[in-house]
N, C-alpha and C. Protein backbone atom coordinates (compact mmCIF):
# COMPACT_ATOMS: atom_id res chain seq x y z
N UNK A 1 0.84 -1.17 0.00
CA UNK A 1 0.00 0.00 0.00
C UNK A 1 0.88 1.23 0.00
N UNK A 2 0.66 2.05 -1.10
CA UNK A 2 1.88 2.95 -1.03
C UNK A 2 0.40 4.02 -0.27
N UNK A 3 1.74 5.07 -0.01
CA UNK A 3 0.64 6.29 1.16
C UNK A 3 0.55 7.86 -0.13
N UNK A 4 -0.68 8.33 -0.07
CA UNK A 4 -1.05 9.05 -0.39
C UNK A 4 -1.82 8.87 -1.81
N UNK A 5 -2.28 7.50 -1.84
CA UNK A 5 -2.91 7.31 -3.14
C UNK A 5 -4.29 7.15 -2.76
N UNK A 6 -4.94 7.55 -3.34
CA UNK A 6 -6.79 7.67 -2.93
C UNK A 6 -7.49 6.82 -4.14
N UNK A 7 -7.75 5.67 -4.49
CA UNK A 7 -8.92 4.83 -5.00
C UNK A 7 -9.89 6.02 -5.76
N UNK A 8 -9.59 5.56 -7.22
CA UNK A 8 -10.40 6.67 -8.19
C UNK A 8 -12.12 6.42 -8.41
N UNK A 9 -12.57 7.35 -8.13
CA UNK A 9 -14.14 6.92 -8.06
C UNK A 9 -14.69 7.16 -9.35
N UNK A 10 -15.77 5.86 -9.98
CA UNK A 10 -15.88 5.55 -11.39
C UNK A 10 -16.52 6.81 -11.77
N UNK A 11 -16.04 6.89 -13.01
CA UNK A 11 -16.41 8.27 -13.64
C UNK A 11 -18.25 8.40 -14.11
N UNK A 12 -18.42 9.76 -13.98
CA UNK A 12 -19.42 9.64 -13.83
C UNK A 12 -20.88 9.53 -14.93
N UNK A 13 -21.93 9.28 -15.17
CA UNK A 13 -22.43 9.67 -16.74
C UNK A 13 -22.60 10.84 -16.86
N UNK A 14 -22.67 11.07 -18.43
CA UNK A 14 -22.77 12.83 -18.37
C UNK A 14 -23.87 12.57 -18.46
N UNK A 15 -24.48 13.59 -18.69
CA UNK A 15 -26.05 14.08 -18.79
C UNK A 15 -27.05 13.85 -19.96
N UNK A 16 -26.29 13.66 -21.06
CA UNK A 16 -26.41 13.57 -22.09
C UNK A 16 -26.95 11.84 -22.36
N UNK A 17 -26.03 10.85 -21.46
CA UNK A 17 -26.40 9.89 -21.46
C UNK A 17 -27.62 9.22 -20.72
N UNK A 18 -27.53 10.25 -19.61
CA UNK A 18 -28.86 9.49 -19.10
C UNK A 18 -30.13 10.18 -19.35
N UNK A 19 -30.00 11.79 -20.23
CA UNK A 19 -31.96 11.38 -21.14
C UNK A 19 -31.73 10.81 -22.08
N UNK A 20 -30.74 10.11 -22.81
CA UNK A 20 -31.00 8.82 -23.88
C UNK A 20 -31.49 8.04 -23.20
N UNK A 21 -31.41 7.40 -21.74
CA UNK A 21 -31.71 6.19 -21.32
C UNK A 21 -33.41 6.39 -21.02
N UNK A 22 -33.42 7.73 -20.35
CA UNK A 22 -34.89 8.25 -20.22
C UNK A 22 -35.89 7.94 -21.32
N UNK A 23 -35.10 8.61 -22.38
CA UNK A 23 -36.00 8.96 -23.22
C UNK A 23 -36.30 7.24 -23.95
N UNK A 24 -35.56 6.20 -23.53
CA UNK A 24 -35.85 4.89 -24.20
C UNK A 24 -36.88 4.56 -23.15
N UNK A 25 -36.58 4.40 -22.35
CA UNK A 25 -37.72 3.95 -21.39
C UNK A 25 -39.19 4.55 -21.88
N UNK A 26 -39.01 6.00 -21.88
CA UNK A 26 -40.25 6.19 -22.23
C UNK A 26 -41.12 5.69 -23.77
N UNK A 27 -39.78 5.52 -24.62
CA UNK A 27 -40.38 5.07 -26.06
C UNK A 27 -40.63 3.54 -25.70
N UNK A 28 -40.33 2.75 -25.06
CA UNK A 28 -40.83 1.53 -24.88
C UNK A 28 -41.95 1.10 -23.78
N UNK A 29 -42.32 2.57 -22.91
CA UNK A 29 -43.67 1.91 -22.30
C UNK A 29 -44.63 2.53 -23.48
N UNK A 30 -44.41 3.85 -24.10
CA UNK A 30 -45.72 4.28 -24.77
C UNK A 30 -45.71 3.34 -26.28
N UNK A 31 -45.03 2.25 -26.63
CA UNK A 31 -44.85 1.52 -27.61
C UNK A 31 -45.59 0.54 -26.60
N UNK A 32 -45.39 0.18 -25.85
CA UNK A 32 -45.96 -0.99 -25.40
C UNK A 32 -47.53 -0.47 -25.34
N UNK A 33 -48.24 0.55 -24.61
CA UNK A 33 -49.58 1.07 -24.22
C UNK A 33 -50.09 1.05 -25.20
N UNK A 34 -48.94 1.31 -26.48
CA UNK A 34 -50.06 1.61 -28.15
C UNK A 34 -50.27 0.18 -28.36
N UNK A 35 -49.64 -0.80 -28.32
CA UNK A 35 -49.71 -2.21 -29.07
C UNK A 35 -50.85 -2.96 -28.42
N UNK A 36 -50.99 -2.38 -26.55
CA UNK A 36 -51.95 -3.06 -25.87
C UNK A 36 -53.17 -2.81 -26.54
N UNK A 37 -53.46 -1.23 -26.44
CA UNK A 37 -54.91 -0.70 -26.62
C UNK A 37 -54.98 -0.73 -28.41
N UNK A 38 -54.14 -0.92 -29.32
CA UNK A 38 -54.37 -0.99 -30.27
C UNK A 38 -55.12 -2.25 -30.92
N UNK A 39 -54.17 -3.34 -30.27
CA UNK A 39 -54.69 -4.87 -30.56
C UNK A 39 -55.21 -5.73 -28.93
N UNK A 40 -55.59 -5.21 -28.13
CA UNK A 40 -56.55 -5.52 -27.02
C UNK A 40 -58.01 -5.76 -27.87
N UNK A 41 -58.70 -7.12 -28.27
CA UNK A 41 -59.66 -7.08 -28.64
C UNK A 41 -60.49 -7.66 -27.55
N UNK A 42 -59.78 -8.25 -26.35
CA UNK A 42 -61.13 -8.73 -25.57
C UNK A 42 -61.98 -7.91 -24.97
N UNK A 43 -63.41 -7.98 -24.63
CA UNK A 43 -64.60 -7.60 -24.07
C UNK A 43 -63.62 -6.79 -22.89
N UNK A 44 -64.06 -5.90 -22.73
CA UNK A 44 -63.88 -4.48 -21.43
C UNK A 44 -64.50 -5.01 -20.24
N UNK A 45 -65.34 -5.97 -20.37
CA UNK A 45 -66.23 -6.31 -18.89
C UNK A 45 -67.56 -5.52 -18.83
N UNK A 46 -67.78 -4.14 -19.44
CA UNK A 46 -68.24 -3.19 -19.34
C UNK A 46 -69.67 -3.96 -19.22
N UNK A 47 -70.52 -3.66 -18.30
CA UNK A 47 -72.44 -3.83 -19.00
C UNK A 47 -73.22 -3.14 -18.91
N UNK A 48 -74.10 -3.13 -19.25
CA UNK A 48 -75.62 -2.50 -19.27
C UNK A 48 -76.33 -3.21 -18.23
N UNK A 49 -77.04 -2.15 -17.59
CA UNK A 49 -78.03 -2.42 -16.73
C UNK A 49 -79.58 -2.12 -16.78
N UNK A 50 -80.59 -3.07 -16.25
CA UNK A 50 -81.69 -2.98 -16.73
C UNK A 50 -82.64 -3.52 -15.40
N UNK A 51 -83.40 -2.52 -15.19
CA UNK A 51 -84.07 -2.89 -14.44
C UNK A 51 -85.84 -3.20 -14.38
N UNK A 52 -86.01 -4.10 -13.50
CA UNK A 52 -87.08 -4.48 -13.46
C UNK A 52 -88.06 -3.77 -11.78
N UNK A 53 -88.42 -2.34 -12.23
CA UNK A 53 -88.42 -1.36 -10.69
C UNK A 53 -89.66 -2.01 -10.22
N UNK A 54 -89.79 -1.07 -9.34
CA UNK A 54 -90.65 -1.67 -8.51
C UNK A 54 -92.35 -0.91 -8.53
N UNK A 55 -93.38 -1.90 -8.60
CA UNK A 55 -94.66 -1.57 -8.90
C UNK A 55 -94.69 -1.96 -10.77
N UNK A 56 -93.59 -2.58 -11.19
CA UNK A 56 -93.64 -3.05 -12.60
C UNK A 56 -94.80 -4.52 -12.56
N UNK A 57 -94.86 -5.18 -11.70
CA UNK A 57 -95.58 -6.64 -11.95
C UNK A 57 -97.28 -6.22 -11.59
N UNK A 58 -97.26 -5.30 -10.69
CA UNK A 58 -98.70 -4.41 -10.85
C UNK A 58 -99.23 -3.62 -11.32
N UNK A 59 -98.70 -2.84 -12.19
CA UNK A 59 -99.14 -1.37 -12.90
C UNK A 59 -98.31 -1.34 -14.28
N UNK A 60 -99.21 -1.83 -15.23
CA UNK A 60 -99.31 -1.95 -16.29
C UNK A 60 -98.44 -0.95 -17.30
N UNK A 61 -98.40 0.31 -16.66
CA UNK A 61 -97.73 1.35 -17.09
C UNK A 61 -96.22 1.51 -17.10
N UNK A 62 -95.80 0.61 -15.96
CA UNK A 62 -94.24 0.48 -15.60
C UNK A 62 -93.49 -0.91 -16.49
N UNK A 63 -92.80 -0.49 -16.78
CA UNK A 63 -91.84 -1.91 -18.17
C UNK A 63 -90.47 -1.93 -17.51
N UNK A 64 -90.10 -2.57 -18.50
CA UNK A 64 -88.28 -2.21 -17.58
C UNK A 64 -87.77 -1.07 -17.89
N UNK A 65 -86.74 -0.89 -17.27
CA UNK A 65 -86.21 0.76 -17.58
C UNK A 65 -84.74 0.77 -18.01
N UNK A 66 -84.06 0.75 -18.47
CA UNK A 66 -84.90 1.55 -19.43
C UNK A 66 -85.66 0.58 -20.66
N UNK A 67 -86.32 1.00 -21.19
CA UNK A 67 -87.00 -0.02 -22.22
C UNK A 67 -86.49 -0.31 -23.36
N UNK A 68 -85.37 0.23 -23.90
CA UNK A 68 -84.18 -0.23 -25.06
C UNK A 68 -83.32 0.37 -24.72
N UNK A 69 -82.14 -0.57 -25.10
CA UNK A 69 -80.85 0.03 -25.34
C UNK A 69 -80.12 -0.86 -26.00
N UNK A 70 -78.78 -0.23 -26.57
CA UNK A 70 -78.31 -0.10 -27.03
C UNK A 70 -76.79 -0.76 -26.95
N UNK A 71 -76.17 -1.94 -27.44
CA UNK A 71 -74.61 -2.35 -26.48
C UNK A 71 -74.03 -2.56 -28.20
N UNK A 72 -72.91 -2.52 -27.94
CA UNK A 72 -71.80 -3.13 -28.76
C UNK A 72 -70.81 -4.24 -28.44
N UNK A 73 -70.69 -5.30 -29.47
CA UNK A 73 -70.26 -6.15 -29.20
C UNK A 73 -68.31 -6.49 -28.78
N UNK A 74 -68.03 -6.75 -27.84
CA UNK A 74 -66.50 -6.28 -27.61
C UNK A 74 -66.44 -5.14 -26.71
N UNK A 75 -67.06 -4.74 -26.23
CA UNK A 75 -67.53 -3.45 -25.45
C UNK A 75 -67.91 -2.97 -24.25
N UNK A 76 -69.51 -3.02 -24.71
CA UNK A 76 -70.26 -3.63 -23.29
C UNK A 76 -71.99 -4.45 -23.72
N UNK A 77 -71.26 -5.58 -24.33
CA UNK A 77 -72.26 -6.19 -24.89
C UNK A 77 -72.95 -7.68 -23.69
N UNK A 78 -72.76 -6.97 -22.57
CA UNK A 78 -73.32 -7.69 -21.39
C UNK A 78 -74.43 -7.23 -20.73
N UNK A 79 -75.88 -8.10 -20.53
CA UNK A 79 -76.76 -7.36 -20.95
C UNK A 79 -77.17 -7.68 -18.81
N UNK A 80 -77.51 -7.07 -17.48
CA UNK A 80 -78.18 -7.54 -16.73
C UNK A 80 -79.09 -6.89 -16.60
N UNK A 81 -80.18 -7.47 -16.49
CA UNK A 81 -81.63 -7.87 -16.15
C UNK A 81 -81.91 -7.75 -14.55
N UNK A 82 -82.06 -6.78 -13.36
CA UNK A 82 -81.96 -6.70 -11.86
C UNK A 82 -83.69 -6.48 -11.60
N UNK A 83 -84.04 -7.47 -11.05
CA UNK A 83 -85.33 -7.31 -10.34
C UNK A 83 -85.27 -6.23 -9.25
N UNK A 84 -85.81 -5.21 -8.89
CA UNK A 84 -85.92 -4.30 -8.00
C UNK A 84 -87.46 -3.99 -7.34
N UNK A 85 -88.19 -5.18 -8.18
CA UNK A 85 -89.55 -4.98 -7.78
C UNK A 85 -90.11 -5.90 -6.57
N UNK A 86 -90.56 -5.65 -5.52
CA UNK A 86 -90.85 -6.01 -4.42
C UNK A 86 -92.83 -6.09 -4.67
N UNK A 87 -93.22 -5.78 -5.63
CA UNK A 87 -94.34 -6.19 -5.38
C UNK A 87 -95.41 -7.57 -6.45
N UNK A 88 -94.49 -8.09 -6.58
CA UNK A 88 -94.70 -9.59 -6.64
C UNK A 88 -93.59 -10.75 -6.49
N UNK A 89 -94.08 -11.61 -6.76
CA UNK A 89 -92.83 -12.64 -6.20
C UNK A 89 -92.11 -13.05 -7.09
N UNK A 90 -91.53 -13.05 -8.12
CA UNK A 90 -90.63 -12.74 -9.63
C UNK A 90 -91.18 -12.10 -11.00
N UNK A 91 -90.26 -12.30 -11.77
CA UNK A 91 -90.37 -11.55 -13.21
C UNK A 91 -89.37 -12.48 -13.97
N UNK A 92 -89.40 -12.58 -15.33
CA UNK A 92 -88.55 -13.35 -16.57
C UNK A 92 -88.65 -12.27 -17.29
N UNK A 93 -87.39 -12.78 -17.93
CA UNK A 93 -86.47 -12.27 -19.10
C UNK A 93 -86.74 -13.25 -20.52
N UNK A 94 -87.66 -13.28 -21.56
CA UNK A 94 -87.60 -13.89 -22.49
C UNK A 94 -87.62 -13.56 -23.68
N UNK A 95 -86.87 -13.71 -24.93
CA UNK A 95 -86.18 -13.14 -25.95
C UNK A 95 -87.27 -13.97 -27.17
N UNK A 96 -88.26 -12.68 -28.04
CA UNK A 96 -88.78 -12.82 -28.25
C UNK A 96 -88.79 -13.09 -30.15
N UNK A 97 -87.56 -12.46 -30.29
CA UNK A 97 -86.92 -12.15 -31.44
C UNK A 97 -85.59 -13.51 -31.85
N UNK A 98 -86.01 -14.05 -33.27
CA UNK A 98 -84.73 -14.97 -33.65
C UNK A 98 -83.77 -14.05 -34.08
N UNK A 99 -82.31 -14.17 -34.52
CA UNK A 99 -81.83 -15.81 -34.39
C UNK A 99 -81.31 -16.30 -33.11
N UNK A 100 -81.42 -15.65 -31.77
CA UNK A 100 -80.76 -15.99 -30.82
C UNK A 100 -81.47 -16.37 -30.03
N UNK A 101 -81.38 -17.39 -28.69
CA UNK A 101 -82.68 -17.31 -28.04
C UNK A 101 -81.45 -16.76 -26.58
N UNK A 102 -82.43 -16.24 -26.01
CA UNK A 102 -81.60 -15.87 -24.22
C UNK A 102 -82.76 -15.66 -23.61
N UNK A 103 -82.76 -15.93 -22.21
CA UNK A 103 -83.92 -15.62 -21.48
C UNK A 103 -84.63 -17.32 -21.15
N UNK A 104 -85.73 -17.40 -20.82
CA UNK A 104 -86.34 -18.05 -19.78
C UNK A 104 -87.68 -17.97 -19.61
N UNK A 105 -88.68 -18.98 -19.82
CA UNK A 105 -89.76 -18.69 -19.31
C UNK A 105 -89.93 -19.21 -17.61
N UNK A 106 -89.10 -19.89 -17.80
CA UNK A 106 -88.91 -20.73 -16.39
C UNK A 106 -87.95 -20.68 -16.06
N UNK A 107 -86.77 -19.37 -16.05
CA UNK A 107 -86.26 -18.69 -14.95
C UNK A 107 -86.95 -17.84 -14.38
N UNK A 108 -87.27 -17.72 -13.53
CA UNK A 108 -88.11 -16.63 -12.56
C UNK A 108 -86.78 -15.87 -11.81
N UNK A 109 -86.70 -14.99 -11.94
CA UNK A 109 -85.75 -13.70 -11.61
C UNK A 109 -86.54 -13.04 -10.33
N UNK A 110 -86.29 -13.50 -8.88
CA UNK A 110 -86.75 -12.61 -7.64
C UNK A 110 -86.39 -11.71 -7.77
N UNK A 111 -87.13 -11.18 -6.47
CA UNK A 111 -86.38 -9.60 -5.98
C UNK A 111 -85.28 -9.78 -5.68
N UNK A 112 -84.68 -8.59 -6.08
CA UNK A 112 -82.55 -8.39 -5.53
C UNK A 112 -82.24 -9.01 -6.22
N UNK A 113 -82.37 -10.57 -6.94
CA UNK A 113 -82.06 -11.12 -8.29
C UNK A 113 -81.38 -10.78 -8.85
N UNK A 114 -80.68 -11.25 -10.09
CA UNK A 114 -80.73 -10.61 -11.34
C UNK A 114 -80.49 -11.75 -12.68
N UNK A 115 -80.39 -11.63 -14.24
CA UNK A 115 -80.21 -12.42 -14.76
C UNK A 115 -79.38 -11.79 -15.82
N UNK A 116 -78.31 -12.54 -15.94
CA UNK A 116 -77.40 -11.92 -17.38
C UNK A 116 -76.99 -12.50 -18.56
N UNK A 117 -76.72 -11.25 -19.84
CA UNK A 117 -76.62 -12.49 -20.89
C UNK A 117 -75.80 -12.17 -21.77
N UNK A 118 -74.86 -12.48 -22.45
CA UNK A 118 -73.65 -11.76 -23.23
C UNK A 118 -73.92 -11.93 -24.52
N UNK A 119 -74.29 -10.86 -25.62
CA UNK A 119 -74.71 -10.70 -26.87
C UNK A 119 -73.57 -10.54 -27.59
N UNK A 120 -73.56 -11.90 -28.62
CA UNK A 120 -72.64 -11.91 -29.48
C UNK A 120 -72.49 -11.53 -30.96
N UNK A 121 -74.37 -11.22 -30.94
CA UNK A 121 -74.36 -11.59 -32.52
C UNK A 121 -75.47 -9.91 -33.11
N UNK A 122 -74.78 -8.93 -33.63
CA UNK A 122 -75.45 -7.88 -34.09
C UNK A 122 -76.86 -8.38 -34.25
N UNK A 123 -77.95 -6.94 -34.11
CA UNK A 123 -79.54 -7.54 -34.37
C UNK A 123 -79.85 -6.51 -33.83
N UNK A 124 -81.52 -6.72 -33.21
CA UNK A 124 -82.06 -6.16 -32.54
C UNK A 124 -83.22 -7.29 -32.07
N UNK A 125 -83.42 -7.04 -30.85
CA UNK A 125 -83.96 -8.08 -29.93
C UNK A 125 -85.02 -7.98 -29.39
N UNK A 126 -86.26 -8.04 -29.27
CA UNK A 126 -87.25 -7.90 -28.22
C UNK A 126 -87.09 -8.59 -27.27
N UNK A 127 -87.54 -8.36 -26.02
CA UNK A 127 -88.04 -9.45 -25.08
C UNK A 127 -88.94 -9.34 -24.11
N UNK A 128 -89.92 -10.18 -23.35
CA UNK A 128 -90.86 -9.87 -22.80
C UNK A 128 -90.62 -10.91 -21.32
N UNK A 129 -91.49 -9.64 -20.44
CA UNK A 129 -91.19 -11.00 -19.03
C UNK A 129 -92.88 -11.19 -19.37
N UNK A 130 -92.40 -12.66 -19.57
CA UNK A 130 -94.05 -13.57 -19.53
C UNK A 130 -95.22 -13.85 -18.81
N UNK A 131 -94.51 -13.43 -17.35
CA UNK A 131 -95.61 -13.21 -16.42
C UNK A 131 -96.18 -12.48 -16.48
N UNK A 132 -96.00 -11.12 -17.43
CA UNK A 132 -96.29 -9.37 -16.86
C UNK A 132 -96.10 -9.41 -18.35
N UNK A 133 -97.07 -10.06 -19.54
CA UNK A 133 -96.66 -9.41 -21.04
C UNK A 133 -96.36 -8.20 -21.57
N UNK A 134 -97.48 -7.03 -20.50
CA UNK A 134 -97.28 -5.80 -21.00
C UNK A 134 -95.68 -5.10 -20.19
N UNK A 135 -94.93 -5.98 -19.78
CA UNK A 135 -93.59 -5.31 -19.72
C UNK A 135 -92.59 -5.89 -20.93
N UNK A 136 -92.05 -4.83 -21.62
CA UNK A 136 -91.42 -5.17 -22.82
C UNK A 136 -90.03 -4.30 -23.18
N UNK A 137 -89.31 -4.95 -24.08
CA UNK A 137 -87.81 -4.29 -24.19
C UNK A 137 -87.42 -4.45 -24.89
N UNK A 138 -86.23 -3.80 -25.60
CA UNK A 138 -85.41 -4.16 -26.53
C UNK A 138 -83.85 -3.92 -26.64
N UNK A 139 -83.45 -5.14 -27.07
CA UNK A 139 -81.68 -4.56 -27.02
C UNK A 139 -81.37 -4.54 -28.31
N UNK A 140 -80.40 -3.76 -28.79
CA UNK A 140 -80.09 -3.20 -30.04
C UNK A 140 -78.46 -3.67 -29.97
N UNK A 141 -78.37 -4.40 -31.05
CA UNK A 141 -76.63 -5.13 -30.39
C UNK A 141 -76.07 -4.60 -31.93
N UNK A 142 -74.89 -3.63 -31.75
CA UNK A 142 -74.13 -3.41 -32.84
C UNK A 142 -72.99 -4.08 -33.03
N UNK A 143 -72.13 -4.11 -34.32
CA UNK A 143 -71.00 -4.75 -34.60
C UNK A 143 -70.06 -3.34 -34.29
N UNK A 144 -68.68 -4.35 -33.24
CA UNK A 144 -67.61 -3.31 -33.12
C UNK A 144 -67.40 -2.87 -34.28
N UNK A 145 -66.92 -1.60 -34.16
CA UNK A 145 -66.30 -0.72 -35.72
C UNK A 145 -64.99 -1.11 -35.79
């Protein structure tokens, strides 16, 4: 050990080098975010909700609510059906319109309930709960663009 020698400390990056490194990082997460959301084709989870309120199984005037809508497929082409009506003892969901069938005459959907159904195929749909004919609906299923 000779005396007066001090251990050279590694030189340092300039500045220059480390926003190249920055600036890669950032070109490879926003390359990655574009490739996800660009070619991400599965379903979002997203759904539609539909209810079946309450005083609908007695008063002729009340249907589900809303009474059409509207989903896209890849999207939010998940359709639930929520009983909220407390004044009878169920309601059905039955699809009145070909080519698809969904729904139930003999699922009975209670209160707090609900029934769901994932639309695959563009159209437009009627459906009626069979107990309560005069409650009626429609889903309108588009093709992703």
């Amino acid at each position: 050990m000779s005396t007066g020698s001090v251990p050279e400390a590694p030189a340092a990056k300039s500045g220059a080098t480390k926003w190249i490194a920055i600036t890669v990082v950032v070109v490879v997460i926003v390359a990655g975010l574009g490739y996800y959301f660009l070619y991400n084709t599965r379903p979002t989870g997203a759904s539609v909700s539909v209810m079946m309120p309450s005083g609908a199984g007695t008063n002729p005037n009340i249907s589900f609510q809303p009474s059409t809508i509207t989903v896209v497929i890849g999207v939010n082409n998940t359709v639930v059906w929520t009983n909220a009506d407390s004044s009878v003892p169920a309601h059905t969901v039955v699809n009145t319109t070909a080519p698809i069938a969904f729904g139930s005459s003999t699922i009975l959907i209670s209160n707090g309930q609900s029934f769901t159904f994932t639309f695959t195929t563009a159209g437009t749909y009627n459906y009626v709960c069979n107990i309560h004919p005069y409650m009626k609906g429609t889903v309108i299923v588009k093709a992703h663009a």
